[in-house]
N, C-alpha and C. Protein backbone atom coordinates (compact mmCIF):
# COMPACT_ATOMS: atom_id res chain seq x y z
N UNK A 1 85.46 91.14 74.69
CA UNK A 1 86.81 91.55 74.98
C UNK A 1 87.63 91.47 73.70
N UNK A 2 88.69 92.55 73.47
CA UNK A 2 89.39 92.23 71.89
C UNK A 2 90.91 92.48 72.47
N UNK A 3 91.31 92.35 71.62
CA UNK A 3 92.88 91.93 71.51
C UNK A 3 93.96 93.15 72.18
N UNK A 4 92.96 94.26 71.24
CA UNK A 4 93.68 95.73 72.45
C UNK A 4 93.65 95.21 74.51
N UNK A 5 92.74 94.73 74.81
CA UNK A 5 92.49 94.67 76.31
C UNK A 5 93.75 93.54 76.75
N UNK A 6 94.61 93.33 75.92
CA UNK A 6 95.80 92.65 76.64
C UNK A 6 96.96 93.64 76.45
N UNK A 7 97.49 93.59 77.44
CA UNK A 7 98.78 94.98 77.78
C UNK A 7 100.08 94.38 76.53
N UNK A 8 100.63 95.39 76.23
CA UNK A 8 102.34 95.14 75.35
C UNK A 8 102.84 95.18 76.05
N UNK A 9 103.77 94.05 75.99
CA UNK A 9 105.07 93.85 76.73
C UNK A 9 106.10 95.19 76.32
N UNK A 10 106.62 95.27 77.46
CA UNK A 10 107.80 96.83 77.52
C UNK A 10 108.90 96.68 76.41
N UNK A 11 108.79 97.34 75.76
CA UNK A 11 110.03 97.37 74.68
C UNK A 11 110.92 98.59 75.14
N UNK A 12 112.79 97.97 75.64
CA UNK A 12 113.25 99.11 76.23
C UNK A 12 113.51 100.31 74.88
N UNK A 13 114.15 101.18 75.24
CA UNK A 13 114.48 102.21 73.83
C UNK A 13 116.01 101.24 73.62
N UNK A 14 116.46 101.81 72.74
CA UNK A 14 117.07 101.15 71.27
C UNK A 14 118.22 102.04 72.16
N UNK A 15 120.28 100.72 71.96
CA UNK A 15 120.65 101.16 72.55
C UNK A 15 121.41 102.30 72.14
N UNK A 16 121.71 103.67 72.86
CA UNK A 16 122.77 104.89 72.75
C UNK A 16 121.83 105.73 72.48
N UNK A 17 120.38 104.78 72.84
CA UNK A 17 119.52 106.44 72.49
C UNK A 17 119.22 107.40 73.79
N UNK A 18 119.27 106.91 74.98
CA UNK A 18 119.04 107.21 76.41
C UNK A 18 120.64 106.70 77.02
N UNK A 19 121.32 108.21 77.97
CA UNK A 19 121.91 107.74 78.78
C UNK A 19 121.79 106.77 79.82
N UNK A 20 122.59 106.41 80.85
CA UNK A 20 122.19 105.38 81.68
C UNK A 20 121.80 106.01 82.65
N UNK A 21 120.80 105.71 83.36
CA UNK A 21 120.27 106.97 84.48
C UNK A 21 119.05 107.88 83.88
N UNK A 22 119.22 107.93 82.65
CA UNK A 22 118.75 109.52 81.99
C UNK A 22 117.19 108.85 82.52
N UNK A 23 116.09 110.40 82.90
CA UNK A 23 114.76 110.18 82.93
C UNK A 23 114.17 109.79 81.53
N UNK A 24 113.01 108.68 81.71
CA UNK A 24 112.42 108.23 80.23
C UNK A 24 111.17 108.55 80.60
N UNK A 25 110.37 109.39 81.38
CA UNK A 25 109.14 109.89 81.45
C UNK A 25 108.95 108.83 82.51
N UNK A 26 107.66 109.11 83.02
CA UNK A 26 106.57 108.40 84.42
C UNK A 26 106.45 107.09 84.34
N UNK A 27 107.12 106.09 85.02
CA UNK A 27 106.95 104.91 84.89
C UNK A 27 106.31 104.33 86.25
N UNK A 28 105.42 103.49 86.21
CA UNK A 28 104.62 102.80 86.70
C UNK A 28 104.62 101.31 86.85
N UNK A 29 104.27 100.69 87.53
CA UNK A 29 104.37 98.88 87.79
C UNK A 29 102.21 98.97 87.28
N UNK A 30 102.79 98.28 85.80
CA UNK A 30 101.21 98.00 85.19
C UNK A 30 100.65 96.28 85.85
N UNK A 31 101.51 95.90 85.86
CA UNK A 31 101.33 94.45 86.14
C UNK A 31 102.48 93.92 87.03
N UNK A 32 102.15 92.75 87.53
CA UNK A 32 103.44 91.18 88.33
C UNK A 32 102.42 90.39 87.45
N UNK A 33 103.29 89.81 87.16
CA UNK A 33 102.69 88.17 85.73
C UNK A 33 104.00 87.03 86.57
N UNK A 34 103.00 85.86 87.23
CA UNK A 34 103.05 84.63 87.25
C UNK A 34 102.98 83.96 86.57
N UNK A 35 104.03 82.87 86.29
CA UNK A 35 103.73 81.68 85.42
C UNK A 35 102.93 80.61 86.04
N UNK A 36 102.50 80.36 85.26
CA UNK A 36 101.51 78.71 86.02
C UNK A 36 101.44 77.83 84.86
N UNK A 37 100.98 77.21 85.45
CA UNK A 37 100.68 75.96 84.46
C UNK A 37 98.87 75.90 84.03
N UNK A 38 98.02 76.56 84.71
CA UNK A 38 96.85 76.88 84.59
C UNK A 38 96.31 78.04 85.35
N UNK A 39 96.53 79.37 83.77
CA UNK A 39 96.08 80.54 83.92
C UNK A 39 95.03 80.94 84.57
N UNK A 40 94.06 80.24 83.91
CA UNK A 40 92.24 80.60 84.22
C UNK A 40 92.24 80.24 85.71
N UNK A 41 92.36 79.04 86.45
CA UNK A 41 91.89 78.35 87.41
C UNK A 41 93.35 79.46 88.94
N UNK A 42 93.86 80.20 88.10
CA UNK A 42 95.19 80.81 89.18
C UNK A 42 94.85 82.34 89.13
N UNK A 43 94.52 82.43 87.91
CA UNK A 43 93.78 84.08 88.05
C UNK A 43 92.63 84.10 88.95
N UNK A 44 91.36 82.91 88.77
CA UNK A 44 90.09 82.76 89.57
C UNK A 44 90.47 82.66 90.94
N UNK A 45 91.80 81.72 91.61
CA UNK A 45 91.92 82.12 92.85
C UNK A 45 92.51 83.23 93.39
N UNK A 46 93.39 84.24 92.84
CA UNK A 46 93.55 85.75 92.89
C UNK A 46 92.76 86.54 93.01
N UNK A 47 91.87 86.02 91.93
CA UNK A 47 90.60 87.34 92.17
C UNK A 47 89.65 86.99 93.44
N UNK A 48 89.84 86.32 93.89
CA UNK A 48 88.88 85.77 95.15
C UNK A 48 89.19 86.12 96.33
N UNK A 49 90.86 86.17 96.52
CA UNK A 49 91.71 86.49 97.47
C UNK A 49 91.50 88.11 97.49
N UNK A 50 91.30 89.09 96.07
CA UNK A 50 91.51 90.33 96.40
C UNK A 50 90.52 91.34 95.81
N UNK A 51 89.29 90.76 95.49
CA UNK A 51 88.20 90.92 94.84
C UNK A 51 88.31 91.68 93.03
N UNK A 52 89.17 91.10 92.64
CA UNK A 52 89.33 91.56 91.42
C UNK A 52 88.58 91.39 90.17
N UNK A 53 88.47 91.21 89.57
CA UNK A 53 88.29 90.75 88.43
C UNK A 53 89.08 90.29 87.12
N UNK A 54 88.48 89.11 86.85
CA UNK A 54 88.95 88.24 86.11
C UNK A 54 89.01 88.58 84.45
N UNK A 55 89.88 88.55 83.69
CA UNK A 55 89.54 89.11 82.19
C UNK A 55 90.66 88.02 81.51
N UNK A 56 90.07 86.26 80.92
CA UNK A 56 90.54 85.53 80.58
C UNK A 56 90.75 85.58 79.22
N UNK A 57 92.14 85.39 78.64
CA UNK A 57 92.53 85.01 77.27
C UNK A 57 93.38 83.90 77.00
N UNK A 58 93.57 83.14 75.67
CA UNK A 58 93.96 82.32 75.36
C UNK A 58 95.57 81.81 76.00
N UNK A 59 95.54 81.30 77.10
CA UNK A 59 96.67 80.97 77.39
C UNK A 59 97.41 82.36 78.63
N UNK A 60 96.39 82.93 78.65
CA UNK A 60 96.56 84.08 79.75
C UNK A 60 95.44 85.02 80.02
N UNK A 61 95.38 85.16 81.49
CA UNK A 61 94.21 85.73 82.30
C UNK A 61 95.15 86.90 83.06
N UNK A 62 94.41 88.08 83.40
CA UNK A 62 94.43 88.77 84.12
C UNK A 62 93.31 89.13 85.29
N UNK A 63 93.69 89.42 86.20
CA UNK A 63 93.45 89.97 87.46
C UNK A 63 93.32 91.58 87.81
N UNK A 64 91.77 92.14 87.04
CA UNK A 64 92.41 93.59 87.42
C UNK A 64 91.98 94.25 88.97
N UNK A 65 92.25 95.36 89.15
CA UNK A 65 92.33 95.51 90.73
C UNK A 65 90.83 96.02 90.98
N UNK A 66 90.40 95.88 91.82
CA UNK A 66 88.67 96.23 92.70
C UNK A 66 89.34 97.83 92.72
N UNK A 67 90.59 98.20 93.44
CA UNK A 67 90.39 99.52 93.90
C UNK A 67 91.09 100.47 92.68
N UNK A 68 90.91 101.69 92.36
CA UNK A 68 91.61 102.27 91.33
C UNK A 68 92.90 102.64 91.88
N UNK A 69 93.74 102.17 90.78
CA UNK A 69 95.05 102.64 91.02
C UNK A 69 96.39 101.24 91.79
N UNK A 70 95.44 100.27 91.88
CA UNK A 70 95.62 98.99 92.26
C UNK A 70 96.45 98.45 91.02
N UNK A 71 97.28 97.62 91.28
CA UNK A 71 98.33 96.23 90.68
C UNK A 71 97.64 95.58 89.60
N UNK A 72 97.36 95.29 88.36
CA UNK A 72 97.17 93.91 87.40
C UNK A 72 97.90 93.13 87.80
N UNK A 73 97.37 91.94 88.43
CA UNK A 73 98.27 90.57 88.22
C UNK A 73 97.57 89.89 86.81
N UNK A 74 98.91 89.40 86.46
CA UNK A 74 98.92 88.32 85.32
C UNK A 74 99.60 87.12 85.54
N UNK A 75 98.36 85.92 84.88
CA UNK A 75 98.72 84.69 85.02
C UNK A 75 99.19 84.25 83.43
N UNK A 76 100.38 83.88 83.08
CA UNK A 76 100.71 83.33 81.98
C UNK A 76 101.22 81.76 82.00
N UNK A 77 100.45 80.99 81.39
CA UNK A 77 100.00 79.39 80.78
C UNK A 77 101.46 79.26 80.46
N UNK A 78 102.26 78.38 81.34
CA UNK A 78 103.45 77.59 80.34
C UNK A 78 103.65 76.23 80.98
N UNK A 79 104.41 75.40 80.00
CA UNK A 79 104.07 74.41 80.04
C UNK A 79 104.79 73.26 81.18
N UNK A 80 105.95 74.21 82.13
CA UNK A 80 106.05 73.38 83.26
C UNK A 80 105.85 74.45 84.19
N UNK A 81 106.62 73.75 85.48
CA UNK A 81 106.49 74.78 86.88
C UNK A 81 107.75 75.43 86.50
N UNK A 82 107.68 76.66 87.54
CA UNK A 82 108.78 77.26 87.58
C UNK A 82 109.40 76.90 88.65
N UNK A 83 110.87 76.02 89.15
CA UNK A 83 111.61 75.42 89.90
C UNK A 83 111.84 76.50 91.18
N UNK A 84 111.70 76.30 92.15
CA UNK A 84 112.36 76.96 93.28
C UNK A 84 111.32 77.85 93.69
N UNK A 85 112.19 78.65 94.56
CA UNK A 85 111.33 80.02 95.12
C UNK A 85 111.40 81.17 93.95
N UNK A 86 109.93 81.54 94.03
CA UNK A 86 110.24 82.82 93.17
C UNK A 86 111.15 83.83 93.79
N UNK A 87 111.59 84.74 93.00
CA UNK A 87 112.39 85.55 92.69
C UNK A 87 111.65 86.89 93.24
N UNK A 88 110.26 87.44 92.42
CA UNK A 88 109.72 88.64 93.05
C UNK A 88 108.42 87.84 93.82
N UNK A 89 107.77 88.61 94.18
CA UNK A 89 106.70 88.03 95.40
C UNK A 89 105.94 89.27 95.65
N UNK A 90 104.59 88.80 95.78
CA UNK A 90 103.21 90.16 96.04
C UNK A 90 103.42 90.22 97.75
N UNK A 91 103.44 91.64 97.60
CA UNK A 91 102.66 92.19 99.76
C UNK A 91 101.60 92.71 99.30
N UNK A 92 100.70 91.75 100.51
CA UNK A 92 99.66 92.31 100.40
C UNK A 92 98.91 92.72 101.93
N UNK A 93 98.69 93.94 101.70
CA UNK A 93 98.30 95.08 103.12
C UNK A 93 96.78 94.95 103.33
N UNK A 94 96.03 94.01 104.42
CA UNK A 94 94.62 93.71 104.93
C UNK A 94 94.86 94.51 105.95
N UNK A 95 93.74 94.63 106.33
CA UNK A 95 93.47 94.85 107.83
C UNK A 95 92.89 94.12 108.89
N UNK A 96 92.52 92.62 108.99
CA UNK A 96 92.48 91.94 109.31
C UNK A 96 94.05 90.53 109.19
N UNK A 97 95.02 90.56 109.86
CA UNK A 97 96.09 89.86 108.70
C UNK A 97 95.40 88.28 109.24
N UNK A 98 95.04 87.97 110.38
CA UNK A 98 94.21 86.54 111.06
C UNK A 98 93.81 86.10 110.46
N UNK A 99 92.92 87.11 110.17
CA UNK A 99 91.44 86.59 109.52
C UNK A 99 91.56 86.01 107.97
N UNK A 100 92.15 86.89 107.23
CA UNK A 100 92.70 87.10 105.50
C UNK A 100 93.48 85.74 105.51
N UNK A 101 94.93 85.65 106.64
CA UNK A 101 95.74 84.49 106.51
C UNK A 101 94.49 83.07 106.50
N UNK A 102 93.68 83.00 107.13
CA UNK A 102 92.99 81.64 107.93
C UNK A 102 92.17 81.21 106.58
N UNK A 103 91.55 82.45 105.97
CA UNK A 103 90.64 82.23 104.64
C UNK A 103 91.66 81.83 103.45
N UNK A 104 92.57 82.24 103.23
CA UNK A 104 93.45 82.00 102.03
C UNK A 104 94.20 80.66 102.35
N UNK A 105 94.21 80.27 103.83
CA UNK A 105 94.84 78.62 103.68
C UNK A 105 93.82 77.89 103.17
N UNK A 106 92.17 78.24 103.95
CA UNK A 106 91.05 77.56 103.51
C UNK A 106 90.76 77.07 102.12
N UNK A 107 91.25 78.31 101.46
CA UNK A 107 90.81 78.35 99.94
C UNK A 107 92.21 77.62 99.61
N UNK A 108 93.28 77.08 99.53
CA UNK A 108 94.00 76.59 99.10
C UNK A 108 95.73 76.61 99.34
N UNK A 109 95.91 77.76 100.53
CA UNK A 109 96.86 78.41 100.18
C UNK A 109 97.79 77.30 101.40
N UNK A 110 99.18 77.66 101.02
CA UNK A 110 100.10 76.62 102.07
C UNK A 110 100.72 77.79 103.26
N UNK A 111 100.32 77.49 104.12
CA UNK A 111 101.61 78.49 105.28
C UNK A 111 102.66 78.42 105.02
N UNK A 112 103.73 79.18 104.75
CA UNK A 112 105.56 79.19 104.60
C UNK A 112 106.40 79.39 105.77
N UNK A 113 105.74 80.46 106.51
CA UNK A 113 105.86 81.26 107.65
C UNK A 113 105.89 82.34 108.42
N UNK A 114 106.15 82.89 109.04
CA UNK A 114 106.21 83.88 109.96
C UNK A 114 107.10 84.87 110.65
N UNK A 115 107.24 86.03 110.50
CA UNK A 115 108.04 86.90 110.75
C UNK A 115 107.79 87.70 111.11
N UNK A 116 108.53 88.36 112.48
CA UNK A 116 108.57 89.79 113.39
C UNK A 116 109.91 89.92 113.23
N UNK A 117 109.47 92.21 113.20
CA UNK A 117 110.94 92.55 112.97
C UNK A 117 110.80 93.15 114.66
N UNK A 118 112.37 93.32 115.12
CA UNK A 118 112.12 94.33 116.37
C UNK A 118 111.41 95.11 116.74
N UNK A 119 110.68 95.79 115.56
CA UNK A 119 110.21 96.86 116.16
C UNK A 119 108.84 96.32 116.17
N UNK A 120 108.07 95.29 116.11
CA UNK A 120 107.09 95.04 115.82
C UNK A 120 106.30 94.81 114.54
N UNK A 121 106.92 94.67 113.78
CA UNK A 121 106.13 94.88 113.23
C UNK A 121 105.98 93.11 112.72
N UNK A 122 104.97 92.55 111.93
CA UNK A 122 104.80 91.00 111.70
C UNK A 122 104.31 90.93 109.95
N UNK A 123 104.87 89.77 109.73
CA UNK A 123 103.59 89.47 108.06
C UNK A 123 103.93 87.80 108.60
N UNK A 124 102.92 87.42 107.49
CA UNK A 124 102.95 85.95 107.38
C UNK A 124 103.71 85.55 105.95
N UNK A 125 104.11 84.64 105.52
CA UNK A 125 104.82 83.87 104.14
C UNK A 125 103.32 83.06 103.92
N UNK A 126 102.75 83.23 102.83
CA UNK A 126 101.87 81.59 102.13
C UNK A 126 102.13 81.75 100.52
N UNK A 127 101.87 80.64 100.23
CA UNK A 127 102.40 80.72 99.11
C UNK A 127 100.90 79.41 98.11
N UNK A 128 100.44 79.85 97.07
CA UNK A 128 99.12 80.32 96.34
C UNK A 128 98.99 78.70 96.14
N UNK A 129 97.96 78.32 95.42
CA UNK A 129 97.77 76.56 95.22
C UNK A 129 99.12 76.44 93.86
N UNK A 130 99.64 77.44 93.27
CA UNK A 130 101.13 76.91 92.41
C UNK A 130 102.09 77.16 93.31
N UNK A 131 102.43 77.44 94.49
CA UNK A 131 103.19 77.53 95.06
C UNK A 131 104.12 79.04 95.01
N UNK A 132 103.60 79.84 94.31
CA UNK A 132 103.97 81.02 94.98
C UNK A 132 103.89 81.53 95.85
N UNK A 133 104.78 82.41 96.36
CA UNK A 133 104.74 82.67 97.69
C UNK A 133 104.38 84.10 97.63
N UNK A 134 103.58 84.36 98.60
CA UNK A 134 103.18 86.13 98.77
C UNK A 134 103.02 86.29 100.43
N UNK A 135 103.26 87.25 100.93
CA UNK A 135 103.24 88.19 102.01
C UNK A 135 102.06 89.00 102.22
N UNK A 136 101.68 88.80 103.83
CA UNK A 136 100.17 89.31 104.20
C UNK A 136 100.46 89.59 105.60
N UNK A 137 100.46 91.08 105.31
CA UNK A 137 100.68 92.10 106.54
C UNK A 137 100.02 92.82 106.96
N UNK A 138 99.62 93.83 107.56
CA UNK A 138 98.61 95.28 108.09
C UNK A 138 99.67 96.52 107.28
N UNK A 139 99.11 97.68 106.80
CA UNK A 139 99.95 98.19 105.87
C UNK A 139 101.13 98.60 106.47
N UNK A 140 102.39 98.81 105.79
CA UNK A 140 103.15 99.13 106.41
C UNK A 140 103.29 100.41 106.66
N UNK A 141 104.24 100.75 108.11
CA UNK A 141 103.90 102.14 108.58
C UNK A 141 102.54 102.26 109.59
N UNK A 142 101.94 100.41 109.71
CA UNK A 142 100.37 101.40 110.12
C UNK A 142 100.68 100.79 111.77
């Protein structure tokens, strides 16, 4: 693995060169990057949860996706926790949500909780062995 196989961080354009609004070409979500306190051992339980694969570097691991066209998660090494509830948070669409929820407490994960909207529809809250929290639903719309 070499040094190209880790993504550049987004550099916005330089300011008064783009109106506000103005189109800047096709943008895409390449990655969600978690902080942890231990990259390797938080990427390895990600990839387990979503059959990914693991591609570890010094102080940061990635998670790339089994299916094409799928999410990079990134785990980045710092040196405390991050306080509170996160801020953004992964959904993730099984088709089993029972089954998926029961295995991911097994493997480590904490229940948060549970939610139905009127119309039916349900996800669960768990949140990862650092305590992030992610969402596990049947896809939405389905």
């Amino acid at each position: 693995m070499s040094d190209d196989d880790v993504p550049t961080p987004f550099v916005p354009p330089a300011p008064g060169t783009t109106r506000p609004g103005a189109h800047v070409g096709t943008v895409h979500v390449g990655m969600v990057t978690f902080d942890t306190r231990d990259a390797d051992a938080l990427a390895g339980w990600w990839a387990a949860r979503t059959g990914g694969r693991v591609q570890a570097h010094p102080g940061f691991a990635m998670v790339q996706p089994a299916a094409p066209g799928g999410v990079t998660l990134g785990f980045q090494q710092v040196p405390d926790p991050t306080p509170g509830k996160n801020r953004v948070h992964v959904d993730l669409a099984v088709e089993d949500v029972t089954r998926f929820v029961d295995a991911c407490v097994a493997a480590g994960a904490t229940h948060v909780a549970a939610h139905t909207l009127p119309d039916g529809f349900a996800w669960t809250v768990l949140a990862d062995p650092d305590g992030n929290q992610f969402c596990v639903s049947p896809a939405h719309g389905a």
